[in-house]
PDB file of N, CA and C in Angstrom:
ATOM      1  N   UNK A   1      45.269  61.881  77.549  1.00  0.00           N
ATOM      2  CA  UNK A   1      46.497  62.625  77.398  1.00  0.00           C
ATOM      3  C   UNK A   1      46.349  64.015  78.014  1.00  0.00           C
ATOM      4  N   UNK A   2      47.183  64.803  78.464  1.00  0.00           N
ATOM      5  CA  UNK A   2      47.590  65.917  79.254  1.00  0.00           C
ATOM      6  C   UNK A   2      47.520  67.041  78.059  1.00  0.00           C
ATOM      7  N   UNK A   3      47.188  68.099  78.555  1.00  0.00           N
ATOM      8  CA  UNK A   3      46.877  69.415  77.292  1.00  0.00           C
ATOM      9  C   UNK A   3      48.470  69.440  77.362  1.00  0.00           C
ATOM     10  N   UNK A   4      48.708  70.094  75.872  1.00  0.00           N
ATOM     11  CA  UNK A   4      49.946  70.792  75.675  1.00  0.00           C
ATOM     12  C   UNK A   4      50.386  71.578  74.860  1.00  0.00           C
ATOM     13  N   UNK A   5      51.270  72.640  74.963  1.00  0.00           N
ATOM     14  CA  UNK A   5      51.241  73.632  74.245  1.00  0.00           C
ATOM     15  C   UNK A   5      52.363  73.386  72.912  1.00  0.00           C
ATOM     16  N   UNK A   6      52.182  73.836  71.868  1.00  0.00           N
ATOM     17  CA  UNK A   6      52.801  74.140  70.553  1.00  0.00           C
ATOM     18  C   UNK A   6      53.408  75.342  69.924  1.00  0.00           C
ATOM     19  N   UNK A   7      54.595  75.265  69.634  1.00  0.00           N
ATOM     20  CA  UNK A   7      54.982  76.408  68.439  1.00  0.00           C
ATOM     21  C   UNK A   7      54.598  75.374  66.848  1.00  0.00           C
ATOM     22  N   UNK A   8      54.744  76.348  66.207  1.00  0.00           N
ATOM     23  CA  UNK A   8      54.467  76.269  64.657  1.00  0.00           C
ATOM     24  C   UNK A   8      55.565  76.481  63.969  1.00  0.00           C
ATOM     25  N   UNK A   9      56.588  75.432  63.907  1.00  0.00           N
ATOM     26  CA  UNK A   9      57.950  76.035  63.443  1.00  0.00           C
ATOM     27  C   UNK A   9      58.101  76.105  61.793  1.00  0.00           C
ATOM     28  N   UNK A  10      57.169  75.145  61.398  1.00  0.00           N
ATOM     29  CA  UNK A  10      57.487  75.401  59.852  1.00  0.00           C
ATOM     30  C   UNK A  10      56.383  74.343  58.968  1.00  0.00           C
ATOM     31  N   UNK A  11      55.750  75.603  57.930  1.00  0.00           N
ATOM     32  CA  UNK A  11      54.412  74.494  57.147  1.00  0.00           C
ATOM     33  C   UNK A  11      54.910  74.801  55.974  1.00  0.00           C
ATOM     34  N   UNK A  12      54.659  73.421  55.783  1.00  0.00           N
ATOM     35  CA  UNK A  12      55.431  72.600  54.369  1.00  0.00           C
ATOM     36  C   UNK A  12      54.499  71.837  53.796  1.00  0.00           C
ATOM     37  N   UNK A  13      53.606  72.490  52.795  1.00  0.00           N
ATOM     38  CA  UNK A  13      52.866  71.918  52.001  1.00  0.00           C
ATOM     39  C   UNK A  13      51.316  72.256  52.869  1.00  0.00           C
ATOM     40  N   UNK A  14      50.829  70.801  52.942  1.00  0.00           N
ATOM     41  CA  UNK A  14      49.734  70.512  53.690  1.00  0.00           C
ATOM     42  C   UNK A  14      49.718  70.271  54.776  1.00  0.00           C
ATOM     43  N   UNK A  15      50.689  70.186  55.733  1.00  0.00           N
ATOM     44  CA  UNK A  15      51.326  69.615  56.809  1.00  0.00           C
ATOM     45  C   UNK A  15      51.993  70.747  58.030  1.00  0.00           C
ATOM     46  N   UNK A  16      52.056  71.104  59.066  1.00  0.00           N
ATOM     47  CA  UNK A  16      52.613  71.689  59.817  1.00  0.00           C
ATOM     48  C   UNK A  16      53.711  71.002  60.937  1.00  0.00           C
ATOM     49  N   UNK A  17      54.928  71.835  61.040  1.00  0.00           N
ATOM     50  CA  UNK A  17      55.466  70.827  62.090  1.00  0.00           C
ATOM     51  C   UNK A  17      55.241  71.676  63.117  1.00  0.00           C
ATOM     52  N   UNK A  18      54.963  71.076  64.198  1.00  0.00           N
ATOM     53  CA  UNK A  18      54.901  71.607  65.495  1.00  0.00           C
ATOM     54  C   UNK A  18      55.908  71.493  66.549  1.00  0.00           C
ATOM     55  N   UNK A  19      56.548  71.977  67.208  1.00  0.00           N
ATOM     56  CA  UNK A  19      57.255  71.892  68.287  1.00  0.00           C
ATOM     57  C   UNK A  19      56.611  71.984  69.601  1.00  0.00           C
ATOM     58  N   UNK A  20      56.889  70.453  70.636  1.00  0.00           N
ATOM     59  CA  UNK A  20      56.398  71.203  71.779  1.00  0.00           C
ATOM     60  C   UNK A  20      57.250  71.794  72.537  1.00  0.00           C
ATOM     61  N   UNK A  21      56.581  73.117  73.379  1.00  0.00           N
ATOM     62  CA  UNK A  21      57.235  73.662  74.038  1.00  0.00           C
ATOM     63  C   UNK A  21      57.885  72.954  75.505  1.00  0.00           C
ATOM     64  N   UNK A  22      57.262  71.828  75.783  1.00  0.00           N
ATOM     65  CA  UNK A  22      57.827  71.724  77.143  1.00  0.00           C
ATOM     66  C   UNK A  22      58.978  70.341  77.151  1.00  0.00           C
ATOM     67  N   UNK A  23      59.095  70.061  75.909  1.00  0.00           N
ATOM     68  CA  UNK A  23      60.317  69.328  75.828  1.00  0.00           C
ATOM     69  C   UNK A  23      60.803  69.350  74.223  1.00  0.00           C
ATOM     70  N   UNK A  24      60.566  70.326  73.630  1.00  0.00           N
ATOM     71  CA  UNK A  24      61.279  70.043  71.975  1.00  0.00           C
ATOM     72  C   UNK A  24      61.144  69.489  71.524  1.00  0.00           C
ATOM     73  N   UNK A  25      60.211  68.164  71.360  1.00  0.00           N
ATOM     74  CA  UNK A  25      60.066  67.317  70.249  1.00  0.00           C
ATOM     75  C   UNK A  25      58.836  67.924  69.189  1.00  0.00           C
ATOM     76  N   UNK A  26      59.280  67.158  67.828  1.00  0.00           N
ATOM     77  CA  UNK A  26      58.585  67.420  67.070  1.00  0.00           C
ATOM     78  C   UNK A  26      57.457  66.606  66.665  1.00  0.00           C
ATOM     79  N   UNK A  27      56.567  67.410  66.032  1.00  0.00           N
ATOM     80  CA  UNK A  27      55.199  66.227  65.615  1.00  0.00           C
ATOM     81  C   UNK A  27      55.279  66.809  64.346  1.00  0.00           C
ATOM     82  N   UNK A  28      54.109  66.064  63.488  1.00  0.00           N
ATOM     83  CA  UNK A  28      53.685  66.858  62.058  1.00  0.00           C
ATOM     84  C   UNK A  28      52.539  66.126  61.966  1.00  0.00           C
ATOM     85  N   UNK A  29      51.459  67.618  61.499  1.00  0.00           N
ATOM     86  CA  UNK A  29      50.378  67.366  61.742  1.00  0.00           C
ATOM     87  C   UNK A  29      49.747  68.091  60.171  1.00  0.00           C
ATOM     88  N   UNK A  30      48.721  67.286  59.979  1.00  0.00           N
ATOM     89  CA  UNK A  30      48.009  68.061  58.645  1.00  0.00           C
ATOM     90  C   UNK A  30      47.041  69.541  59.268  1.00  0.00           C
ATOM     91  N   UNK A  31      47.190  70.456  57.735  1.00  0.00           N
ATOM     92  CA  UNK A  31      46.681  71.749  58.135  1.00  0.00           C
ATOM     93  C   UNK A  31      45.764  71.614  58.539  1.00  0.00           C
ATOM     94  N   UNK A  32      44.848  70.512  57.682  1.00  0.00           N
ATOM     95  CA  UNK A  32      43.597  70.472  57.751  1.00  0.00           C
ATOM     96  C   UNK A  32      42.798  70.509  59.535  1.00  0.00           C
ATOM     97  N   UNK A  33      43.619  69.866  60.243  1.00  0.00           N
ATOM     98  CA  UNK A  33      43.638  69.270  61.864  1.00  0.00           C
ATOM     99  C   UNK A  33      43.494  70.653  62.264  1.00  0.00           C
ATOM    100  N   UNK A  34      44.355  71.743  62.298  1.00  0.00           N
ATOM    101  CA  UNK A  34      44.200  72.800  62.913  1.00  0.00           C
ATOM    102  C   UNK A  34      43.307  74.297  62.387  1.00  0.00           C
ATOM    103  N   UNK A  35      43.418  74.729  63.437  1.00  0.00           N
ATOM    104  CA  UNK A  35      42.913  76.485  63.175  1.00  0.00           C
ATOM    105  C   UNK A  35      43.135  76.928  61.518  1.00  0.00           C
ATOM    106  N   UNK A  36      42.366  77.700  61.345  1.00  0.00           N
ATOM    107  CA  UNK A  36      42.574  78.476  59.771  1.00  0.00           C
ATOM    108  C   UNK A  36      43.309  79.752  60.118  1.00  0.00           C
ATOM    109  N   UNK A  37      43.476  80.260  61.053  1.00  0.00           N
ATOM    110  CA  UNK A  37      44.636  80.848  61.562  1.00  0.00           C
ATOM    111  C   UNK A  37      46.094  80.631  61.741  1.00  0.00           C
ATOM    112  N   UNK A  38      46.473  79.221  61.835  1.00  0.00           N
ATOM    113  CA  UNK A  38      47.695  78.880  61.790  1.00  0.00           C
ATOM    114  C   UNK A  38      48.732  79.437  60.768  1.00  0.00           C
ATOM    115  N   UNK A  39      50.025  79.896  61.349  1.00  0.00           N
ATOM    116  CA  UNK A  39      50.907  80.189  60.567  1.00  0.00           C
ATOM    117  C   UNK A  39      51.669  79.701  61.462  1.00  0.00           C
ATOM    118  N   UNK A  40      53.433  80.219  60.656  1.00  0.00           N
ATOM    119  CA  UNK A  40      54.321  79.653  61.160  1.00  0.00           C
ATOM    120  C   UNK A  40      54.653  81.135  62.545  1.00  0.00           C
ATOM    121  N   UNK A  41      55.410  80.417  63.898  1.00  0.00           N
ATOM    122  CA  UNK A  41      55.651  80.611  64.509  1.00  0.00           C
ATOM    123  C   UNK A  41      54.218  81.208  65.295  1.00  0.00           C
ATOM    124  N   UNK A  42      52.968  80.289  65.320  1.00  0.00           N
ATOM    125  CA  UNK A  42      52.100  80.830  66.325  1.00  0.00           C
ATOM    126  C   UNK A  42      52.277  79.570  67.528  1.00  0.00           C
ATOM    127  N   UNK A  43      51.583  80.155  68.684  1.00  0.00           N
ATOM    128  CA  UNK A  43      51.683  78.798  69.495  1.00  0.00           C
ATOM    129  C   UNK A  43      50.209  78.309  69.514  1.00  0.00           C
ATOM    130  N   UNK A  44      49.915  77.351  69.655  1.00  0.00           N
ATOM    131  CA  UNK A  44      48.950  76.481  69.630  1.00  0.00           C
ATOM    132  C   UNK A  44      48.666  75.576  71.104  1.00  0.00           C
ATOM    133  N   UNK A  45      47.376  75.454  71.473  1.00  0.00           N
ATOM    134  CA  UNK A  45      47.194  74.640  72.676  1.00  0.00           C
ATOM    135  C   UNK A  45      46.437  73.633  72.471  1.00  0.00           C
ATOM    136  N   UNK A  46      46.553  72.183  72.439  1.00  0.00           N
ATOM    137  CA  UNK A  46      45.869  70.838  72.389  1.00  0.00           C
ATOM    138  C   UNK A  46      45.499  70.246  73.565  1.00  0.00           C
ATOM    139  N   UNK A  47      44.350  70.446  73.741  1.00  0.00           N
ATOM    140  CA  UNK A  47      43.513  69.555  74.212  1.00  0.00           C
ATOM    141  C   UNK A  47      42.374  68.976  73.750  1.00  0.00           C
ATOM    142  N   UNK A  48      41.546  67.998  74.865  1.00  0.00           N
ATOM    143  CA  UNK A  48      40.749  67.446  74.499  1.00  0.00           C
ATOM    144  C   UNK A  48      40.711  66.890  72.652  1.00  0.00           C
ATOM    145  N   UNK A  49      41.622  66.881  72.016  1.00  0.00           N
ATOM    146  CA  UNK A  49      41.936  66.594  70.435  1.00  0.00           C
ATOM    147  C   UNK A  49      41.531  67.794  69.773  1.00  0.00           C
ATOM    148  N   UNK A  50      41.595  68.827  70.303  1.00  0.00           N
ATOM    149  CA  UNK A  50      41.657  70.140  69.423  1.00  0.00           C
ATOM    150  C   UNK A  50      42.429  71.323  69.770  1.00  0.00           C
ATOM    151  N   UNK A  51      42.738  71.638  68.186  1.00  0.00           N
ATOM    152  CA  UNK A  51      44.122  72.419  68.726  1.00  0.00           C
ATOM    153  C   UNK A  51      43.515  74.008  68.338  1.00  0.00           C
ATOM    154  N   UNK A  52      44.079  75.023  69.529  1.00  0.00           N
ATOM    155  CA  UNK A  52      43.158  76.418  69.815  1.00  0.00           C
ATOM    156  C   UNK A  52      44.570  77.466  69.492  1.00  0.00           C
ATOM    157  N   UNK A  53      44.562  78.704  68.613  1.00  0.00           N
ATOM    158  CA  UNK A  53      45.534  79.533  68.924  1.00  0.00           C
ATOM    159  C   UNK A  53      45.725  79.963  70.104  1.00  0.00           C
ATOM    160  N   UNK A  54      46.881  80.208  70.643  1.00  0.00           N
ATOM    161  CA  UNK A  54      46.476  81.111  71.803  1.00  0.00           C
ATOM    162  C   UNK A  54      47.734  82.219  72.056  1.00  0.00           C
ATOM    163  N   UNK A  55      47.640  82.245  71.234  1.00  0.00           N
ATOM    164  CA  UNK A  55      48.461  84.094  69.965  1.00  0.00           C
ATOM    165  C   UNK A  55      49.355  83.633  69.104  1.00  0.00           C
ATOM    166  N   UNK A  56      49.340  84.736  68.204  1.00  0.00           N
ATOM    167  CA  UNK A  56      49.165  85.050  67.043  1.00  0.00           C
ATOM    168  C   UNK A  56      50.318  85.946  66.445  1.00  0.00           C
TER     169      UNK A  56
END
Protein backbone atom coordinates (compact mmCIF):
# COMPACT_ATOMS: atom_id res chain seq x y z
CA UNK A 1 0.00 0.00 0.00
CA UNK A 2 1.05 3.70 -0.81
CA UNK A 3 1.98 6.06 2.38
CA UNK A 4 -0.80 8.37 3.29
CA UNK A 5 -1.53 11.17 5.14
CA UNK A 6 -4.29 11.66 8.05
CA UNK A 7 -6.25 14.25 10.01
CA UNK A 8 -7.55 13.20 13.44
CA UNK A 9 -11.05 14.38 13.30
CA UNK A 10 -12.48 12.96 16.38
CA UNK A 11 -11.45 10.27 19.42
CA UNK A 12 -14.18 8.58 20.86
CA UNK A 13 -13.34 6.38 23.52
CA UNK A 14 -10.48 4.03 22.55
CA UNK A 15 -10.73 4.55 18.98
CA UNK A 16 -9.74 7.49 16.66
CA UNK A 17 -11.39 8.47 13.44
CA UNK A 18 -9.14 9.50 10.91
CA UNK A 19 -9.75 11.34 7.80
CA UNK A 20 -7.73 10.99 4.77
CA UNK A 21 -6.57 13.92 3.39
CA UNK A 22 -6.35 13.07 -0.21
CA UNK A 23 -9.82 11.89 -0.71
CA UNK A 24 -12.08 12.26 2.61
CA UNK A 25 -12.78 9.01 3.55
CA UNK A 26 -12.93 7.84 6.86
CA UNK A 27 -11.19 4.99 8.80
CA UNK A 28 -11.30 4.19 12.64
CA UNK A 29 -8.53 3.05 14.16
CA UNK A 30 -7.70 2.01 17.89
CA UNK A 31 -5.56 4.51 20.08
CA UNK A 32 -3.62 1.91 20.96
CA UNK A 33 -2.24 1.63 16.91
CA UNK A 34 -1.02 5.15 17.06
CA UNK A 35 1.43 7.81 18.55
CA UNK A 36 0.88 8.76 22.36
CA UNK A 37 0.79 12.10 20.96
CA UNK A 38 -2.32 11.84 19.07
CA UNK A 39 -5.07 14.23 19.57
CA UNK A 40 -7.81 15.44 17.76
CA UNK A 41 -7.10 17.49 14.73
CA UNK A 42 -3.28 16.38 14.36
CA UNK A 43 -2.23 15.00 11.00
CA UNK A 44 -0.70 11.76 10.94
CA UNK A 45 1.47 9.90 8.18
CA UNK A 46 1.13 5.94 7.51
CA UNK A 47 3.44 4.07 6.22
CA UNK A 48 5.13 1.02 6.11
CA UNK A 49 2.05 0.08 8.99
CA UNK A 50 3.05 2.86 11.23
CA UNK A 51 1.49 5.84 11.85
CA UNK A 52 4.15 9.07 12.62
CA UNK A 53 2.86 12.71 13.74
CA UNK A 54 3.90 15.04 11.47
CA UNK A 55 2.47 18.21 13.50
CA UNK A 56 0.92 18.83 16.18
Amino acid sequence: MEPKDYKVSRIDGDYAHLSDLSDGSDILVALALLPEETDEGVILHWENMVYTVINE
